[in-house]
Structures are given as C-alpha cells and as structure tokens.
C-alpha atoms as a PDB file:
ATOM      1  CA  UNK A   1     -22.322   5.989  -5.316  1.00  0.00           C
ATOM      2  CA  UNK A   2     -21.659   9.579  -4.104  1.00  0.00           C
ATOM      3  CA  UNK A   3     -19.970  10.014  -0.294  1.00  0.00           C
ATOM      4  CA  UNK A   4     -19.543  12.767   1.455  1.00  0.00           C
ATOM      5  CA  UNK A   5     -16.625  13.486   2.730  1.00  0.00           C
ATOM      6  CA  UNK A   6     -15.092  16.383   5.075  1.00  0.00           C
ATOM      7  CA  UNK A   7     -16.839  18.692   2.827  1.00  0.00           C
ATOM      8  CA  UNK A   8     -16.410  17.166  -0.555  1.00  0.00           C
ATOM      9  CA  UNK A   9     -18.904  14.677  -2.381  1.00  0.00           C
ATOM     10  CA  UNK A  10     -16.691  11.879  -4.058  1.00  0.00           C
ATOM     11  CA  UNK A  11     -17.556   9.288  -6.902  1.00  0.00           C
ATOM     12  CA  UNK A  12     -17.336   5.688  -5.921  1.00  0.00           C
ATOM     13  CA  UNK A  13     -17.822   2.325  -7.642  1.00  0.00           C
ATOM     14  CA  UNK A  14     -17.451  -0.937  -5.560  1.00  0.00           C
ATOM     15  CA  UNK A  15     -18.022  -4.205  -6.849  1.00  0.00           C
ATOM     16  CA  UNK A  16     -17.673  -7.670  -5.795  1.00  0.00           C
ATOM     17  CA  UNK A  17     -16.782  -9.182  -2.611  1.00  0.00           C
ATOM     18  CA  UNK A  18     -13.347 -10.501  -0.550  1.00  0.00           C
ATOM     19  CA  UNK A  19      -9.942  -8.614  -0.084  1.00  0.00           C
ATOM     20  CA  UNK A  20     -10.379  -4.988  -1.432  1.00  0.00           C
ATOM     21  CA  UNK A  21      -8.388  -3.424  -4.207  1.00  0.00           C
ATOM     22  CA  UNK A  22      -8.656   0.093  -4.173  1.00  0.00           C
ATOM     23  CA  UNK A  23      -8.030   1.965  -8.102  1.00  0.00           C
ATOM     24  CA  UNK A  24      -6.543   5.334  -8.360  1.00  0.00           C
ATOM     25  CA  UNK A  25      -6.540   6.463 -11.900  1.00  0.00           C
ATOM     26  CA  UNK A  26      -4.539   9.191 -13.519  1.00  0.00           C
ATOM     27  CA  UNK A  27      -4.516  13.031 -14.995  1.00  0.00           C
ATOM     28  CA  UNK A  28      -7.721  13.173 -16.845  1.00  0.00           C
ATOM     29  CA  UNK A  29      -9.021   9.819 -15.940  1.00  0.00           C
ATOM     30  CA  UNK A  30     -11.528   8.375 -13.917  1.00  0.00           C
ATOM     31  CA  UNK A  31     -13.067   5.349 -12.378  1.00  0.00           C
ATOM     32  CA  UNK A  32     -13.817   4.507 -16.297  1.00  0.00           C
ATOM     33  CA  UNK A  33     -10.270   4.142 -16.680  1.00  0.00           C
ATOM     34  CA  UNK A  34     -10.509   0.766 -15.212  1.00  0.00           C
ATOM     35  CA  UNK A  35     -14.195  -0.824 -16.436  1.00  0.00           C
ATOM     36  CA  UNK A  36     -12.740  -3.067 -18.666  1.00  0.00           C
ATOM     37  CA  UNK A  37     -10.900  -4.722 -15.908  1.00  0.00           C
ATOM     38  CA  UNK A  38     -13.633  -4.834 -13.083  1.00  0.00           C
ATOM     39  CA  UNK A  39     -15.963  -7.990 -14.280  1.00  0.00           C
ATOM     40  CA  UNK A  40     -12.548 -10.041 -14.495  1.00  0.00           C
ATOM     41  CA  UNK A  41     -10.848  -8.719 -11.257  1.00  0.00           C
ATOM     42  CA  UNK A  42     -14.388  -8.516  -9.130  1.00  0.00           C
ATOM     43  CA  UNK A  43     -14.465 -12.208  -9.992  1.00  0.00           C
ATOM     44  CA  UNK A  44     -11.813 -12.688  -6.655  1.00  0.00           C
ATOM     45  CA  UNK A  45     -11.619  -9.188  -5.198  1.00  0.00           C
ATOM     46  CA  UNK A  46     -14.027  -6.241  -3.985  1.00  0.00           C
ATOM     47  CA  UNK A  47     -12.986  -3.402  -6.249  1.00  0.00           C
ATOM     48  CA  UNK A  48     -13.268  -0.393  -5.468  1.00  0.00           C
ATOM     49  CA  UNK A  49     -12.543   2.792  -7.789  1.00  0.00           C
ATOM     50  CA  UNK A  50     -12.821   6.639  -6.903  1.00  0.00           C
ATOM     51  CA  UNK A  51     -12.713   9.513  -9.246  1.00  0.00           C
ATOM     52  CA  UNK A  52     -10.106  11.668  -7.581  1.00  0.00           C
ATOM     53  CA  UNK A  53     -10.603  15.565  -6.921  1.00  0.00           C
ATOM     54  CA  UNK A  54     -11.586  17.707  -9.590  1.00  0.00           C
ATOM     55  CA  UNK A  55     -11.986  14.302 -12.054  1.00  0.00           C
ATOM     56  CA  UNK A  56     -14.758  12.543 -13.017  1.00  0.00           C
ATOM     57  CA  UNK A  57     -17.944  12.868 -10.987  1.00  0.00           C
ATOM     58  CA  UNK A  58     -16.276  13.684  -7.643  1.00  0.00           C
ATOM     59  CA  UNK A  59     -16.456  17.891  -6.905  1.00  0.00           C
ATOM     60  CA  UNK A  60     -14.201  20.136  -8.575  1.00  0.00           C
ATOM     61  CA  UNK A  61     -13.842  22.945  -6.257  1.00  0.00           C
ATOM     62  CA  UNK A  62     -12.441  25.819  -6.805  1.00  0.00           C
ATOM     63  CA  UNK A  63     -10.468  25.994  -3.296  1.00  0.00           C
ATOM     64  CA  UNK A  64      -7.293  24.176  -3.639  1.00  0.00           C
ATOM     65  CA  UNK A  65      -6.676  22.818  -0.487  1.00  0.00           C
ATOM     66  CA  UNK A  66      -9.064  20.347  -1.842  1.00  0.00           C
ATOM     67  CA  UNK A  67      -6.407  19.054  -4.082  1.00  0.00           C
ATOM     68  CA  UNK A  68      -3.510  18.994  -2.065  1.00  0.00           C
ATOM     69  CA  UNK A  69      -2.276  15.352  -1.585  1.00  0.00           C
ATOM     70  CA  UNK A  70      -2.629  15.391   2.257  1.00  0.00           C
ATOM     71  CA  UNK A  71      -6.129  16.548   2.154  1.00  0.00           C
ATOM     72  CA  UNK A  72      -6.486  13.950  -0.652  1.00  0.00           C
ATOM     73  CA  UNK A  73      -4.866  10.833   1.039  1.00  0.00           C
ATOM     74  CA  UNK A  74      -7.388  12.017   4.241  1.00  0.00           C
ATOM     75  CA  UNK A  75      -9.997  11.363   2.130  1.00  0.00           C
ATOM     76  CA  UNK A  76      -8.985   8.494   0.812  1.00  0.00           C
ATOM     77  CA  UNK A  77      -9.035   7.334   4.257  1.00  0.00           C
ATOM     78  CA  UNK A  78     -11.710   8.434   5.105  1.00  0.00           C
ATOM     79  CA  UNK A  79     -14.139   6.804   2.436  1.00  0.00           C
ATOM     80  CA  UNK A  80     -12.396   3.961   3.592  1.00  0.00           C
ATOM     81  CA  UNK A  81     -13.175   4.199   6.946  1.00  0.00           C
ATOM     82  CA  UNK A  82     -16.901   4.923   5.961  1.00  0.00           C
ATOM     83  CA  UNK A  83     -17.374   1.718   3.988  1.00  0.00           C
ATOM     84  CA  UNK A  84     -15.882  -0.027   7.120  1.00  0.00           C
ATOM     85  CA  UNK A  85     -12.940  -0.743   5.164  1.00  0.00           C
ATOM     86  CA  UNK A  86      -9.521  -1.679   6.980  1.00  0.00           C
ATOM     87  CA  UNK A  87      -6.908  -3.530   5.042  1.00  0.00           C
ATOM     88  CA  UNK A  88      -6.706  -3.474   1.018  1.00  0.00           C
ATOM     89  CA  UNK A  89      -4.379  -3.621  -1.677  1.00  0.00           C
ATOM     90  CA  UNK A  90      -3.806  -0.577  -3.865  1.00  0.00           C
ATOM     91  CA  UNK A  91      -3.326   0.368  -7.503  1.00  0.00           C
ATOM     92  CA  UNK A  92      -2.460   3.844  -8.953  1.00  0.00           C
ATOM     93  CA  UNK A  93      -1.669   4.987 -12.711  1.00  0.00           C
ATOM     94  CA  UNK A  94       0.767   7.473 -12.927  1.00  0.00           C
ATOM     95  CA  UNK A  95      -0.795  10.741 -11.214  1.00  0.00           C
ATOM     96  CA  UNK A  96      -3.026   7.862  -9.019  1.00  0.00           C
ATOM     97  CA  UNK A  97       0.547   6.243  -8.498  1.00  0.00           C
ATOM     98  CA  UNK A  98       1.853   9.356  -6.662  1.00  0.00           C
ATOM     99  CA  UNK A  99      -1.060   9.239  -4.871  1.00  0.00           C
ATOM    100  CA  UNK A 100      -1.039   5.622  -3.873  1.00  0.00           C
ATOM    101  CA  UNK A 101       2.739   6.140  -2.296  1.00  0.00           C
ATOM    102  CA  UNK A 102       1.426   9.002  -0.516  1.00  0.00           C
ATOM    103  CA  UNK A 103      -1.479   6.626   0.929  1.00  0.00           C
ATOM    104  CA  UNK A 104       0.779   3.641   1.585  1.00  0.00           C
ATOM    105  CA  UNK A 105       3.483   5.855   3.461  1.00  0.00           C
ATOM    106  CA  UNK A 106       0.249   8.059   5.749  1.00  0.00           C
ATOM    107  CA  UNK A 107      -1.145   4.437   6.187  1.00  0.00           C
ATOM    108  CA  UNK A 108       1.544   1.505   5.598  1.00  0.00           C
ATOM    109  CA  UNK A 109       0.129  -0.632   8.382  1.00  0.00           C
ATOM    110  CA  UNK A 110      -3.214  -1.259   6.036  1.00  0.00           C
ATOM    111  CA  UNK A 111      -1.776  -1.594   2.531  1.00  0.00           C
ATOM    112  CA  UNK A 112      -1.625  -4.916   1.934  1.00  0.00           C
ATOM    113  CA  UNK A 113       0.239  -4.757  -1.483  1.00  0.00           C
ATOM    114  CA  UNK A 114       0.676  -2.055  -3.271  1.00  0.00           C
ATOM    115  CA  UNK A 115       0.920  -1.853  -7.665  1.00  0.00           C
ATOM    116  CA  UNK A 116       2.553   0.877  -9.241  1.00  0.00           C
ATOM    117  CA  UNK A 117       1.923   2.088 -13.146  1.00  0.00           C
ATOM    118  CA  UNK A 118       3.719   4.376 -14.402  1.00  0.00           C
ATOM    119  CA  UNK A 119       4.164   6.346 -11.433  1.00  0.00           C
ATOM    120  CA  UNK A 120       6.787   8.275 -10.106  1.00  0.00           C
ATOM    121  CA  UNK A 121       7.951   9.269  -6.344  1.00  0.00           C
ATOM    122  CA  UNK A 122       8.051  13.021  -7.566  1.00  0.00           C
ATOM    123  CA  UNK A 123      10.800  15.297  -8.391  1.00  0.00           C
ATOM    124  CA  UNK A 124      14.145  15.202  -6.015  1.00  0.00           C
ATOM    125  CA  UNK A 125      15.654  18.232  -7.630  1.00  0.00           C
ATOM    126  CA  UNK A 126      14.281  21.841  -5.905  1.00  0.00           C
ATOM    127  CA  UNK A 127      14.833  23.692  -9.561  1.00  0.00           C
ATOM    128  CA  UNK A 128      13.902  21.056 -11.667  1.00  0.00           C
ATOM    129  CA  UNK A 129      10.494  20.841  -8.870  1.00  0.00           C
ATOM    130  CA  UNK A 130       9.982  24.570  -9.330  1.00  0.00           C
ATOM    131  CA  UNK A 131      10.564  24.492 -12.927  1.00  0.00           C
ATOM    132  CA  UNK A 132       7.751  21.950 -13.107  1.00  0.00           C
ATOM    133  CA  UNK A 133       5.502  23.583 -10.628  1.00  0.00           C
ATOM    134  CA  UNK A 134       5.785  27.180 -13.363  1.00  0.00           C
ATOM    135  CA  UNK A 135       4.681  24.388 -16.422  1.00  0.00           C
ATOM    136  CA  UNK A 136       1.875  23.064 -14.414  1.00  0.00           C
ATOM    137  CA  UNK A 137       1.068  26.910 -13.702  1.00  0.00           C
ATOM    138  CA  UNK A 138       1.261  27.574 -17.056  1.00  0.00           C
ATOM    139  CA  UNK A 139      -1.051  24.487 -18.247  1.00  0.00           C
ATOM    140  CA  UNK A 140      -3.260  25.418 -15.421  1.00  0.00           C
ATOM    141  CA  UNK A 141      -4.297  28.721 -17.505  1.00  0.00           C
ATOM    142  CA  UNK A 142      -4.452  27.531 -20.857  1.00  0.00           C
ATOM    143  CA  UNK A 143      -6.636  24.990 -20.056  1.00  0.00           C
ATOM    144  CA  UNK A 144      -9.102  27.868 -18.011  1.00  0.00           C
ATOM    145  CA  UNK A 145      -8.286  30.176 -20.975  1.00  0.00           C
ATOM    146  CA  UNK A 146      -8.838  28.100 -23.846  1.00  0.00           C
ATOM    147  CA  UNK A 147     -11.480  25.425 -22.810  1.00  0.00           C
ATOM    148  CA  UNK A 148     -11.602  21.219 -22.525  1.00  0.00           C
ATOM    149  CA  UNK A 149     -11.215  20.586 -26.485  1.00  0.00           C
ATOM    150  CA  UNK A 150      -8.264  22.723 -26.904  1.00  0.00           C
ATOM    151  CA  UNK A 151      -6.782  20.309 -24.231  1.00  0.00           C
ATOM    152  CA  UNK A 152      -7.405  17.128 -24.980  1.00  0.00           C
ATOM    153  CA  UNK A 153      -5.940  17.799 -28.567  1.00  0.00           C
ATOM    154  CA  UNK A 154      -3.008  18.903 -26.659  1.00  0.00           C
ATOM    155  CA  UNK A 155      -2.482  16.061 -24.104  1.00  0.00           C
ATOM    156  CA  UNK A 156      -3.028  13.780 -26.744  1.00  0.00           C
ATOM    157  CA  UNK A 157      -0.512  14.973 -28.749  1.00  0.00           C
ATOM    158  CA  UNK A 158       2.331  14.720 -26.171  1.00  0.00           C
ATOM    159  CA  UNK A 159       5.499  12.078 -26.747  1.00  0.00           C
ATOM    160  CA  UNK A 160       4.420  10.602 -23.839  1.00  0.00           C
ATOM    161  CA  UNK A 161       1.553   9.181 -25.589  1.00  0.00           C
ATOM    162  CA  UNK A 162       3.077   8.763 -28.916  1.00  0.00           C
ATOM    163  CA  UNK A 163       2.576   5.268 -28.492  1.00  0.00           C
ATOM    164  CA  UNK A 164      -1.172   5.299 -28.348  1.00  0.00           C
ATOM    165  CA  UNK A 165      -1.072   6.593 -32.242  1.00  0.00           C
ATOM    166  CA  UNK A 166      -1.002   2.873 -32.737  1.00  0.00           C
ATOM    167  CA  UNK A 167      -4.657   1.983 -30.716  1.00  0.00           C
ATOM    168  CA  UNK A 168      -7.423   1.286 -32.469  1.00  0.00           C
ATOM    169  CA  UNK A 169      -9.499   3.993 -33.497  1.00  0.00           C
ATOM    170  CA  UNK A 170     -12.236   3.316 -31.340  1.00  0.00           C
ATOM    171  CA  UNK A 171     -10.108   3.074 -28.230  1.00  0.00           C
ATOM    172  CA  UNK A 172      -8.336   6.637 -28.800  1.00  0.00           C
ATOM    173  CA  UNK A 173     -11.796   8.091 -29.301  1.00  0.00           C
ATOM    174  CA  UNK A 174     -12.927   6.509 -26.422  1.00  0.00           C
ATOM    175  CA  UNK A 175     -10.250   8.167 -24.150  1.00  0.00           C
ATOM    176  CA  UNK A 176     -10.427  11.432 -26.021  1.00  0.00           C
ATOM    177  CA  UNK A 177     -14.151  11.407 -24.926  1.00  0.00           C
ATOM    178  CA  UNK A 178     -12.877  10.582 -21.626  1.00  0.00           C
ATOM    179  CA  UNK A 179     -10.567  13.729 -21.687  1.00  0.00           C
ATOM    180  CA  UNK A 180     -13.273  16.176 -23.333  1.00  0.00           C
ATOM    181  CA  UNK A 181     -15.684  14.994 -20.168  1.00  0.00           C
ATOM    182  CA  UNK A 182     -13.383  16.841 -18.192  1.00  0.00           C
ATOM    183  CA  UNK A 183     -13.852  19.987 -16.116  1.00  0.00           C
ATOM    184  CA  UNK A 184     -11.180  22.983 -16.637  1.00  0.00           C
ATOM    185  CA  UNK A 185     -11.707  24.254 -13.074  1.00  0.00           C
ATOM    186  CA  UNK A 186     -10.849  20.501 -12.173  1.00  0.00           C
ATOM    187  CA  UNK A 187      -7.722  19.877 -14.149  1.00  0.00           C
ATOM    188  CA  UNK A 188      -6.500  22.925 -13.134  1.00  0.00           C
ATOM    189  CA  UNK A 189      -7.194  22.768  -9.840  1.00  0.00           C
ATOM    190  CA  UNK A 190      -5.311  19.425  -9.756  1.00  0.00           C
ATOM    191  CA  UNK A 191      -2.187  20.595 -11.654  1.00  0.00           C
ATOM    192  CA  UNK A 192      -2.032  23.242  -9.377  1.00  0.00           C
ATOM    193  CA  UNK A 193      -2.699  21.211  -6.147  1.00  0.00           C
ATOM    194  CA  UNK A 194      -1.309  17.845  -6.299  1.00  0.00           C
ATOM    195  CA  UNK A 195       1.381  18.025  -9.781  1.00  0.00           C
ATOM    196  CA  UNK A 196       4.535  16.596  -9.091  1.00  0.00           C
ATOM    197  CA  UNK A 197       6.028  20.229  -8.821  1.00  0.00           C
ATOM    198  CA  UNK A 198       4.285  20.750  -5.524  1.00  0.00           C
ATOM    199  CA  UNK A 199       4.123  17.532  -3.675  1.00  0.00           C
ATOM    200  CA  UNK A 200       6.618  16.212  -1.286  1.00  0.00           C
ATOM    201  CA  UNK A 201       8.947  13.888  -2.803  1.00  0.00           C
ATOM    202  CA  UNK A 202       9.481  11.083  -1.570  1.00  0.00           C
ATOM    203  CA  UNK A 203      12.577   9.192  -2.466  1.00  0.00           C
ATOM    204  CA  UNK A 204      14.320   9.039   0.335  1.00  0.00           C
ATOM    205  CA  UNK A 205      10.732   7.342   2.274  1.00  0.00           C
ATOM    206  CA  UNK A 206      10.544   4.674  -0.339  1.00  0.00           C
ATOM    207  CA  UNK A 207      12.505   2.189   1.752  1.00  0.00           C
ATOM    208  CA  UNK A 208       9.857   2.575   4.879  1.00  0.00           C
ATOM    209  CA  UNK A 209       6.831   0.297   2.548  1.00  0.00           C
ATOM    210  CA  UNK A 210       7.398  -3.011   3.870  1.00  0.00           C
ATOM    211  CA  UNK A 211       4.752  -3.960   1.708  1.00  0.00           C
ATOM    212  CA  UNK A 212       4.954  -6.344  -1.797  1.00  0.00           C
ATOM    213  CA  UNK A 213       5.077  -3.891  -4.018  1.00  0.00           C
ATOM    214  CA  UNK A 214       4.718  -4.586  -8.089  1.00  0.00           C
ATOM    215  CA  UNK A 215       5.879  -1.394 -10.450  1.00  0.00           C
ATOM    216  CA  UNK A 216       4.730  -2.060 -14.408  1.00  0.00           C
ATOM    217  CA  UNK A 217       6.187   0.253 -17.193  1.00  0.00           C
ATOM    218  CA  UNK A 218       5.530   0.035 -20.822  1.00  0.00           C
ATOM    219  CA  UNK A 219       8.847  -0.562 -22.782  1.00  0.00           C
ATOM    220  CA  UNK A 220       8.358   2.148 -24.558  1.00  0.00           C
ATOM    221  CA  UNK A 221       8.151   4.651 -22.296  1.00  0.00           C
ATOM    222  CA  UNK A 222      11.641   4.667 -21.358  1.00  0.00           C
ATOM    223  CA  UNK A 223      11.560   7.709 -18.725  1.00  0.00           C
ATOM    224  CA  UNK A 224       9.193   5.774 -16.397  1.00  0.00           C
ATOM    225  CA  UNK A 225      10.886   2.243 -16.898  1.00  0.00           C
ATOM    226  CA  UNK A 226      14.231   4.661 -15.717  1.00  0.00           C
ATOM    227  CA  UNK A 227      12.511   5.311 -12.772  1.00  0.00           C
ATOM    228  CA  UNK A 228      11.058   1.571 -11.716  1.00  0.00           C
ATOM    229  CA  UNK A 229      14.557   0.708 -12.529  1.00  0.00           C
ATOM    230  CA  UNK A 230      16.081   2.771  -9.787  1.00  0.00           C
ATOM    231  CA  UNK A 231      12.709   2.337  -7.556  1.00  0.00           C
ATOM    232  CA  UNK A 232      12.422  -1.435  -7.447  1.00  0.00           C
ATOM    233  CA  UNK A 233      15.606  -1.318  -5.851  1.00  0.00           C
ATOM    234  CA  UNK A 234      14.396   1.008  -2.946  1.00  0.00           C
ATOM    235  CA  UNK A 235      11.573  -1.203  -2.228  1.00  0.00           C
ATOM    236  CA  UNK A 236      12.651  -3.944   0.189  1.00  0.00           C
ATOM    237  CA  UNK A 237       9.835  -6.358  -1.606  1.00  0.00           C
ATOM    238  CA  UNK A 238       9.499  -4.740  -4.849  1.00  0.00           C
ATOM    239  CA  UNK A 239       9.308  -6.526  -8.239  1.00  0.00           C
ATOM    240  CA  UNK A 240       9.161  -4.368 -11.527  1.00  0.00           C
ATOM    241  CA  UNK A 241       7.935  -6.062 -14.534  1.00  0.00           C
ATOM    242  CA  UNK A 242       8.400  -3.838 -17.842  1.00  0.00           C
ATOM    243  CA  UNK A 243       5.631  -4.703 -20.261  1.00  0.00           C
ATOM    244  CA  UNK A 244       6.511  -5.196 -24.193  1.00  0.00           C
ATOM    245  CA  UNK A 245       5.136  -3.330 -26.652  1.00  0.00           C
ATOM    246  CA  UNK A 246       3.600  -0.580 -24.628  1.00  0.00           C
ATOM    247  CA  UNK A 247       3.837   3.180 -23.635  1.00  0.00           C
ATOM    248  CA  UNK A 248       2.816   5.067 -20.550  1.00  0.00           C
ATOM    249  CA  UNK A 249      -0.484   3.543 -19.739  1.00  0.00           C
ATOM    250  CA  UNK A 250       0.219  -0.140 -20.235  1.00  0.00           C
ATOM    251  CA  UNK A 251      -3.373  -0.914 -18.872  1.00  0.00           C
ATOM    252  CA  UNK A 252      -4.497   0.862 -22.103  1.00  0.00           C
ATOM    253  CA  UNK A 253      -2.111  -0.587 -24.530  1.00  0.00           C
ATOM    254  CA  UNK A 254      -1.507  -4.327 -23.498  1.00  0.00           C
ATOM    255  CA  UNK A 255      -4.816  -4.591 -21.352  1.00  0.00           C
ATOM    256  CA  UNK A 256      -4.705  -8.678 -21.158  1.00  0.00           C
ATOM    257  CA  UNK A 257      -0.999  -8.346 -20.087  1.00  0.00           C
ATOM    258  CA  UNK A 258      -1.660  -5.516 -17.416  1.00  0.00           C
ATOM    259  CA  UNK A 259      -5.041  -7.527 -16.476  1.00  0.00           C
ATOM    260  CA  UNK A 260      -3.047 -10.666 -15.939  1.00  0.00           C
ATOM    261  CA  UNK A 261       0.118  -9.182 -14.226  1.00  0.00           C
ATOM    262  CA  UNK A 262      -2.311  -7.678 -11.619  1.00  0.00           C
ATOM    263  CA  UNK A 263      -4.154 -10.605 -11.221  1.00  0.00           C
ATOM    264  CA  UNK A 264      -1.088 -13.286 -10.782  1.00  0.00           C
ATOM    265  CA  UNK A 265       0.696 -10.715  -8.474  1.00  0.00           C
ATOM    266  CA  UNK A 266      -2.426 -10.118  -5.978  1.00  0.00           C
ATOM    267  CA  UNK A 267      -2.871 -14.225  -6.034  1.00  0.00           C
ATOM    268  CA  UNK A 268       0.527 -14.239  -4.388  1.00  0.00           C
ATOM    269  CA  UNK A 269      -0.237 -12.464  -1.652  1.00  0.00           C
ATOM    270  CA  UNK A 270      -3.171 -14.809  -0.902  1.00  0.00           C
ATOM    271  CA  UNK A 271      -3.219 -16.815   2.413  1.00  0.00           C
ATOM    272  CA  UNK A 272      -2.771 -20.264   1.584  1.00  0.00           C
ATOM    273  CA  UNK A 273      -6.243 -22.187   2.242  1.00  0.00           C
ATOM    274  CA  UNK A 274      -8.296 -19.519   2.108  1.00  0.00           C
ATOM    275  CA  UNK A 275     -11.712 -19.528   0.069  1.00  0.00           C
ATOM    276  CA  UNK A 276     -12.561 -16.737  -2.429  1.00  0.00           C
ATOM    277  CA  UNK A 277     -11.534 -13.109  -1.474  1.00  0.00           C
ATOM    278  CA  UNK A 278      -8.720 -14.112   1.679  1.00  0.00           C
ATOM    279  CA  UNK A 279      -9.925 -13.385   4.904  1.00  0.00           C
ATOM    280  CA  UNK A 280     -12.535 -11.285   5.559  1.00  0.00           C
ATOM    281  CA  UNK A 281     -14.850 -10.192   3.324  1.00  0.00           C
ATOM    282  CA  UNK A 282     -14.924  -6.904   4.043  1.00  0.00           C
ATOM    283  CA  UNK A 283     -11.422  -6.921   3.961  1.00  0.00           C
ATOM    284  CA  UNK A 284     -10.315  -5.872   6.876  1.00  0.00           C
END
C-alpha cells in the first residue's frame, strides 16, 4: 500500500495478524529484502515492511530534509500512528539498523524488542565522521554522474560483500536486480542525508534502551561482529549471536539461521498464556 505521509508517499507491506514487527532494510534494499521471510514470520506476527526514503517504491525527492534521520524516524512514527499501531518489535539491516536505534531511542516506551543486523551506532570519531561524510559525498556524484549499472557493479564488488561471491547464482542476480531497480536521485539523496557521516552518533545513548535487544553478525564480517562485541555490552538486555559462515547480510547468506534466530528470540518475549500474536492484535 502507498501512505501519505507529511508530504511524502511511502511503500508499505503488512501481513498477518498479532504483535507487530516492523522491517527496516538496508542501502539499496527494500521491503523485497525480506519476502522470503514474511509467509514463515506472518505465521505468529503482523509484519510490516517499509521501503525507506529514496528506496524502493517510497518517493525519492530531491529535497534532503526528506532523508535526514529525524524527519525519517517521524515518519516512521507516523505510519505507525496511521495504521493505529502502538507497541511493536523492530528489525533493521545495517543502514535500517541505524535507523531502528534512532526509532527505539525517539520512541523507547513502544519498542517492544528490538533486532539488530549488521548495524552500527554511527561513527564516534569527528574526523573519521567527516572523512566519511566527503566518501558518501563523493559516492553521492558518481552514482548521479555515472548512472544505476555503473553502481551496482561497484557495490557489489566491495570486501564487504566478498562473501556473497559464494551465493548461488540466482540469488546474486536476484539482488543485483534489486540494486539496478534503484533510483540515483534516491541513493544519493540517502548517502547524503542519513550516511553514517552525518547522523548523530549514538554511543554514549545506547545504555538508555531498556528493551531486549538481539544484535546478529556474520562471522565473516569481522568489522561489524567488532562492533556487537563492544555494543552487546552497552545494552542492559542485549544478546549478540554471531552467525557461522556468513558476511554482512546474514539474512542473505544463512537465511534459515537468521529466520530461526529471529523467530526463537521474538518467542521469548511472548507473554506466557497468550494465544497467537500476544496481546492485542493490533499490537498495541
């Protein structure tokens, strides 16, 4: 369905019934990052997956205060609100993970439990923040300069996803599809907008989400399993489980592992005695 929201139209896909978990996918995804999860997890929860700002089939303005992550997490909220939505339990992928933290700190009292993949709190350091704010700059152009194809050879090709070389065939041309569907006003718009070079970071907040929350790295990817390592410790109820043979997007590479690690940890959070879904069913 489309929503619109303070100015913006925004792609969203809900499905089932009970407790909601809300899906935030990452840089160059979309809410088909996560169909080959929905039938199984739509089974117990009401899922519910939005293609983020300039991704997807939400808008892809070319005003950036559209991507900036506190008009974003408003939004968020807001679509929420619409669908009459209180509590829920959240998932981001790595850009979607910076997101979710964002959400769950502007709205802690509604998170129910929150699952992190791959995601990071942002960059502490003000040069190394900068320093990444000038590379998103720079990606920001090429991608307007040089088009959607030149891209996706390029984002494919980074060591962070040198672990994907192993996927079937079928599944890397599946996500490369994914990436050429993109819009280069959109990616850049989101580099420039919400990147981890120009949102807040938020290390020193992580302590304030009383929340469960689960973190799940791919062993593999040994800069974000760094990161959970040091973050699962800030969290006063976090668990961080790092995945075997996987890389960056764990959902992508061990997809019955990620399935069931989400599944079993959202079960735990269950009120005992409670029929399919927990409380309400329209979560609140």
């Amino acid at each position: 369905m489309i929503l619109q929201i303070n100015d913006m139209k925004y792609y969203v896909e809900r499905t089932g019934e009970g407790q909601v978990l809300l899906l935030l996918h990452g840089f160059t995804g979309s809410t088909e990052t996560w169909s080959p999860f929905v039938e199984a997890w739509s089974r117990h929860y009401q899922v519910l997956a939005v293609d983020l700002p300039g991704h997807g089939r939400t808008d892809a303005p070319a005003d950036l205060k559209y991507y900036r992550m506190e008009r974003v997490v408003h939004d968020l909220l807001s679509i929420l609100d619409q669908l009459g939505i209180g509590a829920f339990h959240l998932l981001g992928y790595s850009m979607g993970g910076r997101v979710a933290l964002h959400l769950a700190l502007a709205a802690p009292e509604r998170v129910r439990a929150l699952i992190l993949e791959s995601a990071s709190p942002g960059i502490a350091d003000a040069q190394e923040r900068e320093a990444r704010r000038q590379q998103d700059e720079r990606l920001a152009q090429q991608i307007e300069q040089k088009g959607i194809e030149w891209f996706a050879a390029y984002w494919e090709a980074l060591p962070l996803f040198a672990s994907q070389k192993s996927l079937p065939s079928a599944t890397r041309q599946r996500l490369r599809e994914q990436r050429r569907a993109q819009r280069p006003q959109g990616l850049a718009g989101s580099l420039r907008g919400m990147g981890a070079g120009v949102q807040a970071p938020l290390h020193a907040r992580l302590r304030e989400l009383q929340m469960p929350v689960l973190l799940l790295t791919g062993e593999l990817d040994e800069k974000y399993g760094d990161l959970a390592q040091w973050m699962v410790g800030q969290f006063p109820r976090g668990v961080w489980h790092p995945i075997p043979e996987a890389g960056h997007a764990v959902h992508l590479e061990q997809p019955a592992r990620f399935q069931a690690e989400v599944l079993a940890f959202l079960d735990q959070q269950r009120p005992i005695g409670r029929g399919k879904g927990g409380e309400l069913a329209n979560g609140d």
